[in-house]
N, C-alpha and C. Protein backbone atom coordinates (compact mmCIF):
# COMPACT_ATOMS: atom_id res chain seq x y z
N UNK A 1 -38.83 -6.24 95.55
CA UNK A 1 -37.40 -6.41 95.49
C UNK A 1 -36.99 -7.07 94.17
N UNK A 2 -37.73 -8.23 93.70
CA UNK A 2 -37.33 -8.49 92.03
C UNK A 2 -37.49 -8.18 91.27
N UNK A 3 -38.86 -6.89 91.12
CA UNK A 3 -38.84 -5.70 90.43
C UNK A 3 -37.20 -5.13 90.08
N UNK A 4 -37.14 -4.45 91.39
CA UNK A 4 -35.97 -3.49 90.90
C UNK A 4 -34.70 -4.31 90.69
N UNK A 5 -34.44 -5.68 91.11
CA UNK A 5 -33.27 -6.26 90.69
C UNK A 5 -33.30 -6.13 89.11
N UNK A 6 -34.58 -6.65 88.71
CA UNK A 6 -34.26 -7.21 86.84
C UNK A 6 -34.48 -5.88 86.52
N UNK A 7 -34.61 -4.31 87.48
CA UNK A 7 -34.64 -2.82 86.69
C UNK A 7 -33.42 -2.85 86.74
N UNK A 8 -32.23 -3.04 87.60
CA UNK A 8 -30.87 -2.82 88.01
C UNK A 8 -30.57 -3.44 86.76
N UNK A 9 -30.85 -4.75 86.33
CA UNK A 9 -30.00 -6.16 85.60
C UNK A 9 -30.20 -5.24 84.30
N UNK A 10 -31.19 -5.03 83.72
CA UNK A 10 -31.52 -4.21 82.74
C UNK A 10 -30.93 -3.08 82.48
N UNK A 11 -31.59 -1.85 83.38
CA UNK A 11 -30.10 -0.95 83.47
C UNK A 11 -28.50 -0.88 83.25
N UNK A 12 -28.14 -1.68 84.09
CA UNK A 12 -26.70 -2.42 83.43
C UNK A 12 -26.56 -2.76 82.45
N UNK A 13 -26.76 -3.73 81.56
CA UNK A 13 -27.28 -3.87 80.58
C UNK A 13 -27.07 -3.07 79.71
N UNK A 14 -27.93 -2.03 79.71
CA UNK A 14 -28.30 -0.92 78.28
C UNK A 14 -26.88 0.07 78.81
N UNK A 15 -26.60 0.10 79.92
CA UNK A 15 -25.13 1.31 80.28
C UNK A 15 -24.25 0.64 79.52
N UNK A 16 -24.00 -1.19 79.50
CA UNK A 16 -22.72 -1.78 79.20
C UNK A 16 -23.33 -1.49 77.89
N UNK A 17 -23.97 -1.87 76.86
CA UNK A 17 -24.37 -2.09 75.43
C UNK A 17 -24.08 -0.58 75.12
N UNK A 18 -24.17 0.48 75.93
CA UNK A 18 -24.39 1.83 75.40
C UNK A 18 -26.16 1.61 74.82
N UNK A 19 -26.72 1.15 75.14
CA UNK A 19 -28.28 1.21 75.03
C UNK A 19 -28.95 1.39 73.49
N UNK A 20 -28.46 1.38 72.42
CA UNK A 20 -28.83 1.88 70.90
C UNK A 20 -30.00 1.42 70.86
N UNK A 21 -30.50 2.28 69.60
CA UNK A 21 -32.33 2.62 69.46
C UNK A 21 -32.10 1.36 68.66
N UNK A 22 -32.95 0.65 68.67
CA UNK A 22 -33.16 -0.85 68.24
C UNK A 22 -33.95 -0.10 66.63
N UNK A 23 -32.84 -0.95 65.65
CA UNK A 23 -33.15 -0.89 64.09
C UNK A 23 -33.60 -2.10 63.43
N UNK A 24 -34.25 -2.09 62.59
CA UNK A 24 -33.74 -3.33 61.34
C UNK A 24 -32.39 -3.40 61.43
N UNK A 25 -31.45 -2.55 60.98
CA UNK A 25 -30.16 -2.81 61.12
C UNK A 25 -29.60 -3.65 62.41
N UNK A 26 -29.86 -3.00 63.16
CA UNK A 26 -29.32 -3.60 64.06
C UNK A 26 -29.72 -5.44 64.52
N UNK A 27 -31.29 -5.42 64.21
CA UNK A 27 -31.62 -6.20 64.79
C UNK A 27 -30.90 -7.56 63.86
N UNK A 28 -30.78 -7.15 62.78
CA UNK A 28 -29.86 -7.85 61.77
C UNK A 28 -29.10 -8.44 62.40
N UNK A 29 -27.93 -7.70 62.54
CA UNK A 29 -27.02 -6.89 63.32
C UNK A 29 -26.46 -9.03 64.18
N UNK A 30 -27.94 -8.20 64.75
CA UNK A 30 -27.77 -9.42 66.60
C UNK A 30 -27.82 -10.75 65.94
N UNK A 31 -28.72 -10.96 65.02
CA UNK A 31 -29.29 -11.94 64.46
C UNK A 31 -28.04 -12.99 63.79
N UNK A 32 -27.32 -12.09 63.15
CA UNK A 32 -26.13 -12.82 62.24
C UNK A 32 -24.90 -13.05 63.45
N UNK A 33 -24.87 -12.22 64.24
CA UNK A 33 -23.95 -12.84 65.51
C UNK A 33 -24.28 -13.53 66.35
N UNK A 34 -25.39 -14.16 66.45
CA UNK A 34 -26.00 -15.35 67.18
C UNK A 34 -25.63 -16.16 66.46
N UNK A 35 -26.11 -16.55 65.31
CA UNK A 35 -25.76 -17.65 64.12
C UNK A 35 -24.74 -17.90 64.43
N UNK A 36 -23.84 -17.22 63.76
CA UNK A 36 -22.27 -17.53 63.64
C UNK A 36 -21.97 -17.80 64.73
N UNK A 37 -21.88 -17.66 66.22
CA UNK A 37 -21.45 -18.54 67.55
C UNK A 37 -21.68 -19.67 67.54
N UNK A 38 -20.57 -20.53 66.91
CA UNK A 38 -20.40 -21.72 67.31
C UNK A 38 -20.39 -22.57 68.68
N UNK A 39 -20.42 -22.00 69.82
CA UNK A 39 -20.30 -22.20 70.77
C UNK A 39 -21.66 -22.01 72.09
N UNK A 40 -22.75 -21.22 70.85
CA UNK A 40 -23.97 -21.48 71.73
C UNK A 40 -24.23 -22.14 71.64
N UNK A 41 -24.92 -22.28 72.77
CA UNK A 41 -26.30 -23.97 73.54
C UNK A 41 -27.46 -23.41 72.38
N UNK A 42 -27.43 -22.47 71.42
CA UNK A 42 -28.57 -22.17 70.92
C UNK A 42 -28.45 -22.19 69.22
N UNK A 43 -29.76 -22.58 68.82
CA UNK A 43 -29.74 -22.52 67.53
C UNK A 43 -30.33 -21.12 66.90
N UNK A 44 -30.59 -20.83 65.93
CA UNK A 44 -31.44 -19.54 65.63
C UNK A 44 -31.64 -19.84 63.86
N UNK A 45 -32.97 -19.20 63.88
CA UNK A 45 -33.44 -19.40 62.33
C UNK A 45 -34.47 -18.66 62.55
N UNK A 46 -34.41 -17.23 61.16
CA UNK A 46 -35.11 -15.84 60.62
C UNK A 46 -35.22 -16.29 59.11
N UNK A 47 -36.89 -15.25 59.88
CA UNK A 47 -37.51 -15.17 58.21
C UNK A 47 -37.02 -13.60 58.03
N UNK A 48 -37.40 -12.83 56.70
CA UNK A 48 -36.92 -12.00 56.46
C UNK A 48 -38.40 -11.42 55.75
N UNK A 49 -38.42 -10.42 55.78
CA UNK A 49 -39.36 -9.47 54.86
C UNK A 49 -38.73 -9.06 53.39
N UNK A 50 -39.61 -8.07 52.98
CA UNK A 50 -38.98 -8.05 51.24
C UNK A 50 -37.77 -7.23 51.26
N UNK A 51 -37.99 -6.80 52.24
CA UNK A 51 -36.55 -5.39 52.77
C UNK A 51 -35.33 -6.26 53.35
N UNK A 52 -35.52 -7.37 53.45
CA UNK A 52 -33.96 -8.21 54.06
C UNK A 52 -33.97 -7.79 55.12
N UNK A 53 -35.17 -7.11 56.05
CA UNK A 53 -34.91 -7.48 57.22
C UNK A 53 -35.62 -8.85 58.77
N UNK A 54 -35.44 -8.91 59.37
CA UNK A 54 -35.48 -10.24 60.13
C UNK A 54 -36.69 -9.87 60.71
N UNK A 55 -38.34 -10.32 60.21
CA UNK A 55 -39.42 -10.28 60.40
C UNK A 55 -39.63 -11.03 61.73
N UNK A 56 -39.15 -12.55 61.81
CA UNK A 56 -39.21 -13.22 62.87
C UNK A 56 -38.24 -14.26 62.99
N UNK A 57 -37.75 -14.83 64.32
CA UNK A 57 -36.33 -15.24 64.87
C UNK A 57 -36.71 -16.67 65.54
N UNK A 58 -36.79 -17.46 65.26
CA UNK A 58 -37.54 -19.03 66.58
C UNK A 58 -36.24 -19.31 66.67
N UNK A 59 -35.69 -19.38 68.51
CA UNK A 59 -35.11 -20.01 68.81
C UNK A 59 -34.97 -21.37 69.22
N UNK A 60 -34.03 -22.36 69.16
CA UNK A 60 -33.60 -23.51 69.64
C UNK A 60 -33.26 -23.91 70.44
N UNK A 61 -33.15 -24.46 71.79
CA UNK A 61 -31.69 -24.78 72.10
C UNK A 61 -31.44 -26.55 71.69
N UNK A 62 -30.02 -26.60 71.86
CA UNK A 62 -29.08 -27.27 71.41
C UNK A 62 -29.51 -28.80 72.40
N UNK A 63 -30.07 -29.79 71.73
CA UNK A 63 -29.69 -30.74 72.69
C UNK A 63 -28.98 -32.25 72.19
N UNK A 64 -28.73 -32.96 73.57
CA UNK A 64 -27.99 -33.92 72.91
C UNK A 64 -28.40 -35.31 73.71
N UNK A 65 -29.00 -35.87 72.29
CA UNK A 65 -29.09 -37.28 72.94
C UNK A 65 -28.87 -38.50 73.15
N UNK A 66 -29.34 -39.77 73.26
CA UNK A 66 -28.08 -40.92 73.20
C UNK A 66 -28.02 -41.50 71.73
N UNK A 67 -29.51 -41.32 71.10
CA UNK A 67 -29.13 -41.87 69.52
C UNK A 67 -28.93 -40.38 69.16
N UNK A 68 -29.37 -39.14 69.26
CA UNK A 68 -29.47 -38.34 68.08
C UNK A 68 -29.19 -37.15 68.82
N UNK A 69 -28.77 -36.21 67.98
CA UNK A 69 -29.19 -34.61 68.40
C UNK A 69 -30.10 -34.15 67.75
N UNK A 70 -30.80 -33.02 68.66
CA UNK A 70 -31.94 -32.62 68.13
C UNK A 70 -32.21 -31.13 68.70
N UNK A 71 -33.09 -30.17 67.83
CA UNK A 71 -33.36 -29.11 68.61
C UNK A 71 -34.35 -29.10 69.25
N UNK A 72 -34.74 -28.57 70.02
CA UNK A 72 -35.87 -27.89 71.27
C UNK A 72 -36.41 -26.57 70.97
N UNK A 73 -37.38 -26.65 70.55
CA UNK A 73 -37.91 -25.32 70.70
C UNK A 73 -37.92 -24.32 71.60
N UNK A 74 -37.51 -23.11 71.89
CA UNK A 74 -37.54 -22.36 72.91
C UNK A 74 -38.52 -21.38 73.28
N UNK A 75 -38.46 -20.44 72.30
CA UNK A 75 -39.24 -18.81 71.81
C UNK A 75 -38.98 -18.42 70.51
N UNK A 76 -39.64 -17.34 70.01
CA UNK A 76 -39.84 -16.96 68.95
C UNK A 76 -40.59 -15.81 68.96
N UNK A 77 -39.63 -14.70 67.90
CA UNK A 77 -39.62 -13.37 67.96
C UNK A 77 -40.54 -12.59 66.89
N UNK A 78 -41.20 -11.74 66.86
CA UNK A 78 -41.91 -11.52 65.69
C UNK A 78 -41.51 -9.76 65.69
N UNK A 79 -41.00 -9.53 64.59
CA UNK A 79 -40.51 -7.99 64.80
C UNK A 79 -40.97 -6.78 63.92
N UNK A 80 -41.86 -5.97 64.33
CA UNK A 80 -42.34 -5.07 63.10
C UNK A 80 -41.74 -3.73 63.24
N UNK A 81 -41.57 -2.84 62.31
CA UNK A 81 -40.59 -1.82 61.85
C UNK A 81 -41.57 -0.55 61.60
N UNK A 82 -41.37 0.41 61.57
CA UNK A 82 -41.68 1.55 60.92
C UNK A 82 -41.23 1.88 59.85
N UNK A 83 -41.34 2.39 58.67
CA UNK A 83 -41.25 2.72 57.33
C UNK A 83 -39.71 3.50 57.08
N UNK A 84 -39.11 3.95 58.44
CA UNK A 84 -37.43 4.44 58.78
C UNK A 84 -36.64 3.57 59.32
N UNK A 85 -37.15 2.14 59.49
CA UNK A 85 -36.35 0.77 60.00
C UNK A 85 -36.34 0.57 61.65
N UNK A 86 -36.96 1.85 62.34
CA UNK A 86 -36.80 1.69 63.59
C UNK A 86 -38.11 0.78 64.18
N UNK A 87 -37.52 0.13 64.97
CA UNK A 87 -38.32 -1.20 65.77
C UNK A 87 -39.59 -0.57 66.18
N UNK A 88 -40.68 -0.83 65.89
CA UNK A 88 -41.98 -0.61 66.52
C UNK A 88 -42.31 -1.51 67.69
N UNK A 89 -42.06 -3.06 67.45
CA UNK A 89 -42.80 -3.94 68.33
C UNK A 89 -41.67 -5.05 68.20
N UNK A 90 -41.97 -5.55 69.53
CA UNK A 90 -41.45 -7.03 69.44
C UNK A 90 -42.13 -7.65 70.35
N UNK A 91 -42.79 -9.03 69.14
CA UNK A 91 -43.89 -9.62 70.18
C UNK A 91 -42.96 -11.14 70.44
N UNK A 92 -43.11 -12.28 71.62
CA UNK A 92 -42.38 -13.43 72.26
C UNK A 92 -43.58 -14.25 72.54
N UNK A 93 -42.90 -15.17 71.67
CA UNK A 93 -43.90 -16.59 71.83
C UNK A 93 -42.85 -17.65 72.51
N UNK A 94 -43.87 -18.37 73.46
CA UNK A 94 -43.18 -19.22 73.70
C UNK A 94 -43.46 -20.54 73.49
N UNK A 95 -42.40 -21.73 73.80
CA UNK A 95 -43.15 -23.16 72.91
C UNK A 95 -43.64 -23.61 74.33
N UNK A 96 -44.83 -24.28 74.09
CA UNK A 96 -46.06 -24.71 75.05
C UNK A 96 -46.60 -25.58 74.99
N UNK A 97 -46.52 -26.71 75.23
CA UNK A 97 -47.72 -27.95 75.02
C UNK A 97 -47.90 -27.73 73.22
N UNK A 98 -46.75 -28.32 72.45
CA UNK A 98 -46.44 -28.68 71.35
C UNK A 98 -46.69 -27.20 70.54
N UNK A 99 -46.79 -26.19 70.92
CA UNK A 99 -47.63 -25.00 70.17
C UNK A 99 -46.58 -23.62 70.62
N UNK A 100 -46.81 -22.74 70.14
CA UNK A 100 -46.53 -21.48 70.00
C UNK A 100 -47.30 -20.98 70.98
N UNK A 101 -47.37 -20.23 72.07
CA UNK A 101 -48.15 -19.24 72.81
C UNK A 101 -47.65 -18.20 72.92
N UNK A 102 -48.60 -16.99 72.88
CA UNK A 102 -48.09 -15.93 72.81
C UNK A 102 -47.66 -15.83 74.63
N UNK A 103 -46.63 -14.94 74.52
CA UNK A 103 -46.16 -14.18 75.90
C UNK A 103 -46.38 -13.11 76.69
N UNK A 104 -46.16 -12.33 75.27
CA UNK A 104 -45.67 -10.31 75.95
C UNK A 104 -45.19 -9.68 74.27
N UNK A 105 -45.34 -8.56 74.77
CA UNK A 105 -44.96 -7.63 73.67
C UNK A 105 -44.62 -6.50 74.23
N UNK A 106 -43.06 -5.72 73.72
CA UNK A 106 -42.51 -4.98 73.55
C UNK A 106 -42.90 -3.69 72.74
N UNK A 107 -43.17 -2.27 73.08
CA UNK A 107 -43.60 -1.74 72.29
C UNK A 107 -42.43 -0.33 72.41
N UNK A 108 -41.88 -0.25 70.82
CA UNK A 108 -40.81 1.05 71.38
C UNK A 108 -41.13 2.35 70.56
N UNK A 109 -41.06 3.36 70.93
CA UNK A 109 -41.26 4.63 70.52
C UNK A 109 -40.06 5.45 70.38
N UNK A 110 -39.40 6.56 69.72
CA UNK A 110 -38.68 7.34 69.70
C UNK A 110 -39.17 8.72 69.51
N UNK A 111 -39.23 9.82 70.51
CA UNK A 111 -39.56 10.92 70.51
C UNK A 111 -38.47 11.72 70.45
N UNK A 112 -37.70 12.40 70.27
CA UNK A 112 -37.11 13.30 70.08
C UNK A 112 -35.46 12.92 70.96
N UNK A 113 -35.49 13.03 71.88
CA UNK A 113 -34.09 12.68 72.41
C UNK A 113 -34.40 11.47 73.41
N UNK A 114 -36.06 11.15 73.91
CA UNK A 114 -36.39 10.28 74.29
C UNK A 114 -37.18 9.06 74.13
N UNK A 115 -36.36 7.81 74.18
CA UNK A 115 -36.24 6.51 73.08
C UNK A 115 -37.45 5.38 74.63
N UNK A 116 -38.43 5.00 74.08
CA UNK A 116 -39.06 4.13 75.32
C UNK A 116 -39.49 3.03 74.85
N UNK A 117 -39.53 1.58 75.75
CA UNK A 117 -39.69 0.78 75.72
C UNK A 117 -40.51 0.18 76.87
N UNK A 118 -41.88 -0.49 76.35
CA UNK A 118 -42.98 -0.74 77.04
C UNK A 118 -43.11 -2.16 77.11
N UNK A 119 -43.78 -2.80 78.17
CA UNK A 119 -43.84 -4.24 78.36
C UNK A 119 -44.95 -4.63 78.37
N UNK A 120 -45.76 -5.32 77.76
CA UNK A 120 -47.53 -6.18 77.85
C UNK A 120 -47.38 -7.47 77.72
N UNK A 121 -48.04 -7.76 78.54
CA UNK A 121 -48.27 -9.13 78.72
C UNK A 121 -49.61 -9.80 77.56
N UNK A 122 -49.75 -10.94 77.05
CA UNK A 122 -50.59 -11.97 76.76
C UNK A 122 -51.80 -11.69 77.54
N UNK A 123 -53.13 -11.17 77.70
CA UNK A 123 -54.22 -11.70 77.71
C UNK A 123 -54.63 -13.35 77.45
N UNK A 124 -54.83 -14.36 77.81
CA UNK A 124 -55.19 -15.48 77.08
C UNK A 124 -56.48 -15.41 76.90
N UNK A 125 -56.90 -15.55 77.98
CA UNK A 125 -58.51 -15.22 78.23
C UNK A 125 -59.31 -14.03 77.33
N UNK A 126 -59.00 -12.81 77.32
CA UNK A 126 -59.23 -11.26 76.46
C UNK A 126 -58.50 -11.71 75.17
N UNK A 127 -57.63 -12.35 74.64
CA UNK A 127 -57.36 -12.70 73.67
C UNK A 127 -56.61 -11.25 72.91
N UNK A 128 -55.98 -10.43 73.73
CA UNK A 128 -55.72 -9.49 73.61
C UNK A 128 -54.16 -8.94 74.61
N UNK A 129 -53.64 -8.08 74.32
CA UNK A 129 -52.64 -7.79 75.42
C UNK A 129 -52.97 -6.73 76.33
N UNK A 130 -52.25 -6.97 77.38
CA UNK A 130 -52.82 -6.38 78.64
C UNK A 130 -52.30 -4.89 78.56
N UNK A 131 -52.52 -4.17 79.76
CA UNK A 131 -51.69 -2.17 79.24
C UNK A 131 -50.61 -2.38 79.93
N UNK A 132 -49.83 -2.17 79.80
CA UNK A 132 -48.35 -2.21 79.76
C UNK A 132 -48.04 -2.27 81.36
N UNK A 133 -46.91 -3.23 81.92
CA UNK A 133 -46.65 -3.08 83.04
C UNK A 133 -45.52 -2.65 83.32
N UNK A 134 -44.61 -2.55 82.24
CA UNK A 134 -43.10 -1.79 82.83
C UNK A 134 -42.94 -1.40 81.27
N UNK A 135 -41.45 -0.07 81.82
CA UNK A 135 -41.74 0.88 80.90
C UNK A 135 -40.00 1.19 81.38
N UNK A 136 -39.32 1.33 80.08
CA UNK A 136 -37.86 1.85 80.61
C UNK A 136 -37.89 3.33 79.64
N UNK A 137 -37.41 4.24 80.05
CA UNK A 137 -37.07 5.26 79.08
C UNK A 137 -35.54 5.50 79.12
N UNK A 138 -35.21 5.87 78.02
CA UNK A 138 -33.77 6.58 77.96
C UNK A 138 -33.82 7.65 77.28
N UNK A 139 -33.00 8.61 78.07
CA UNK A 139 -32.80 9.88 77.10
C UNK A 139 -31.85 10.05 76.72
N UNK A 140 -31.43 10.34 75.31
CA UNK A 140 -30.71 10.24 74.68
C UNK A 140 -29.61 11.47 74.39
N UNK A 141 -28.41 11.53 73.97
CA UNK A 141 -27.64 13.13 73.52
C UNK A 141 -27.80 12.57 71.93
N UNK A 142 -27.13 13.82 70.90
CA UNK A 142 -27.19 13.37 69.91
C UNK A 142 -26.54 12.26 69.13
N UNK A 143 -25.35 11.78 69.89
CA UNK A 143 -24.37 10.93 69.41
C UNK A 143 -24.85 9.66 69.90
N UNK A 144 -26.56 9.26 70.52
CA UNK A 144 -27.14 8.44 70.70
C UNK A 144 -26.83 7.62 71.94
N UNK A 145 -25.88 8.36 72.57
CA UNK A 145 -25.15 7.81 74.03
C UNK A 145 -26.42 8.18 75.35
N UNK A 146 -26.32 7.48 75.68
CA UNK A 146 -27.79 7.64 76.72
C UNK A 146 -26.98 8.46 77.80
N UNK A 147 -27.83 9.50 78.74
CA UNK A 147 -27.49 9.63 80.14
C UNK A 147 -28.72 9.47 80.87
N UNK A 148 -29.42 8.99 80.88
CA UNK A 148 -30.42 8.79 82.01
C UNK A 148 -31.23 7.22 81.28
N UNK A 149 -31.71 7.09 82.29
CA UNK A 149 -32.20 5.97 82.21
C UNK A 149 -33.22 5.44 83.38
N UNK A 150 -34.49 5.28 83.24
CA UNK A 150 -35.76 5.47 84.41
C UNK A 150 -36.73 4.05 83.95
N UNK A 151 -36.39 3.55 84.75
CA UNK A 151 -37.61 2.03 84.89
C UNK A 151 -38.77 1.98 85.63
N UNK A 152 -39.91 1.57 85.15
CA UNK A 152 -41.28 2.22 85.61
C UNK A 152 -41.92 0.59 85.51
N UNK A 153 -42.87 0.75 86.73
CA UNK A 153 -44.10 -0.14 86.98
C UNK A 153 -45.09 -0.41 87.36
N UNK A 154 -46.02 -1.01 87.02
CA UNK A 154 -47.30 -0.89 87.32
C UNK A 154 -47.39 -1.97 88.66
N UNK A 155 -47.85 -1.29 90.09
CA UNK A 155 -47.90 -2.26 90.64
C UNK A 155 -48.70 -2.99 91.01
N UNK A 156 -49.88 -2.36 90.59
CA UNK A 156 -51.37 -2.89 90.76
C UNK A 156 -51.96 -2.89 89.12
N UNK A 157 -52.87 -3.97 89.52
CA UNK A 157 -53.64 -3.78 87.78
C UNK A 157 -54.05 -2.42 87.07
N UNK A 158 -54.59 -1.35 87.89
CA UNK A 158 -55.60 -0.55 87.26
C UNK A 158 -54.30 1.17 87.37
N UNK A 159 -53.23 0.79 88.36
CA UNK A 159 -52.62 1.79 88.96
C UNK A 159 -51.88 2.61 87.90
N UNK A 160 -51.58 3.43 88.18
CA UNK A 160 -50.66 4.00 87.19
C UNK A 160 -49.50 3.90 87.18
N UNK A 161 -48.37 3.72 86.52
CA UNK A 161 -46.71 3.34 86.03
C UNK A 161 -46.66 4.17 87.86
N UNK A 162 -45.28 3.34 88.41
CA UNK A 162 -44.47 4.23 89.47
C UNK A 162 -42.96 3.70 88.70
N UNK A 163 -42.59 4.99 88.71
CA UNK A 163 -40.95 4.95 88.85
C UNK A 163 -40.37 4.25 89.77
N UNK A 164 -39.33 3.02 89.44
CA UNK A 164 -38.86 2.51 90.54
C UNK A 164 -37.21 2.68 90.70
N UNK A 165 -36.74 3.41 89.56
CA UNK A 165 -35.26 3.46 89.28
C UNK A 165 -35.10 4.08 88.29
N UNK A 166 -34.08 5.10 88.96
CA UNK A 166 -33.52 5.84 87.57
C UNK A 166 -32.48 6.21 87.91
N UNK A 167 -31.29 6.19 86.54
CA UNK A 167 -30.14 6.36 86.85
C UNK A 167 -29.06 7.46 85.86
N UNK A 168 -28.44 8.10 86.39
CA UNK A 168 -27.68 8.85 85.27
C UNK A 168 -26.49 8.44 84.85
N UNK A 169 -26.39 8.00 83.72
CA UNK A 169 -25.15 7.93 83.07
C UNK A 169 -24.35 8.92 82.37
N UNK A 170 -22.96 8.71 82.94
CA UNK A 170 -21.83 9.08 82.74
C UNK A 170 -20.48 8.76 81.70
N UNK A 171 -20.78 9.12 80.78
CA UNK A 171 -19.32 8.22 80.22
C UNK A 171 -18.35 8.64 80.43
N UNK A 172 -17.10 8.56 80.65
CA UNK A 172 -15.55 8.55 80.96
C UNK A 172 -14.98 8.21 79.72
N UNK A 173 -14.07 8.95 78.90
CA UNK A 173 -13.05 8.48 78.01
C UNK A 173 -12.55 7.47 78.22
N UNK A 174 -12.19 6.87 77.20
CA UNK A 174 -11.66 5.30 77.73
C UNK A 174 -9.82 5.81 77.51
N UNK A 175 -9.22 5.03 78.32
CA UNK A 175 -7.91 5.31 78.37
C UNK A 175 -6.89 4.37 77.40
N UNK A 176 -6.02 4.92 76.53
CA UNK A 176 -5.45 4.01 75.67
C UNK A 176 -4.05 3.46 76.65
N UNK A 177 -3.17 2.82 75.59
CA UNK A 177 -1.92 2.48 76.36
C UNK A 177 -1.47 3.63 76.13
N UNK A 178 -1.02 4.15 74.89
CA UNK A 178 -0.34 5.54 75.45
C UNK A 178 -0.73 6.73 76.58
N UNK A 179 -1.97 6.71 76.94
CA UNK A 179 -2.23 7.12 78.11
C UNK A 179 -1.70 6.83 79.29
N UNK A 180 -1.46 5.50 79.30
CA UNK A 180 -1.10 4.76 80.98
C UNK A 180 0.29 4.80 80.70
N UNK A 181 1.13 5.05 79.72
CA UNK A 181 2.49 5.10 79.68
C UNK A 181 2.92 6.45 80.13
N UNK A 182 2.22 7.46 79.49
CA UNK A 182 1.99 8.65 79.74
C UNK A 182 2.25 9.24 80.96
N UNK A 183 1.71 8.21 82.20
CA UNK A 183 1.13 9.10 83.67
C UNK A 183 2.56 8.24 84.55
């Protein structure tokens, strides 16, 4: 059952965002509109590669104390690209007993009208990442607007991906005011 909730939460998600193939650009994009929110509990600070784009992201959050403020370490993003700017990987560290530990890694592919995104976990022990336990695909039209959308999981260690949700999206014109004056 919390499988398919955080497939639902996710799903939603990529329908409200309109789902876009994750770029350098974009990831930019997110990066400089985090910053500038004055109003997050969160701090953010990127390194950049020679291309100006955002190699890796360590987040903060915001705290406050009776002599001082100070940040908190949270997570930290490490992001590698393909040679066309589109996102290959995104690996998540988290802060741990004064240290960086690795988490999980994100692995995304773009095939032709269908854009996927894979989930692995940290090995600690294997020192390695594990084979992927969830898997979202979207298929894409050309104007990059998704209509489908299928969340997959492994529910046993050795098992193979099961589909646990998939959904078709629909877009609807959005209606202006001269529309609603209109009717």
């Amino acid at each position: 059952m919390k499988k398919l909730m955080i497939c639902s939460m996710v799903c939603l998600m990529a329908m409200a965002s309109k789902a876009q193939v994750m770029t350098s650009d974009l990831v930019n994009k997110v990066y400089e509109e985090m910053r500038m929110d004055s109003s997050s509990q969160f701090a953010y600070h990127a390194e950049f590669d020679d291309n100006g784009n955002v190699s890796s992201m360590s987040v903060y959050q915001k705290c406050q104390g009776k002599d001082r403020n100070h940040l908190k370490p949270v997570c930290r993003y490490q992001y590698n690209y393909h040679a066309d700017g589109l996102l290959s990987s995104r690996i998540k560290y988290v802060w741990q007993h004064n240290d960086w530990q690795c988490f999980g890694r994100y692995d995304y592919t773009l095939t032709g009208a269908i854009y996927t995104a894979e989930f692995s976990r940290w090995n600690q022990q294997k020192s390695a990442f594990s084979q992927p336990q969830g898997k979202m695909i979207y298929l894409l039209q050309p104007n990059d607007s998704v209509t489908l959308i299928a969340c997959y999981s492994r529910h046993h260690k050795n098992s193979p991906m099961e589909l646990d949700l998939q959904i078709s999206v629909e877009y609807q014109p959005l209606c202006t005011d001269n529309d609603l004056a209109n009717k």
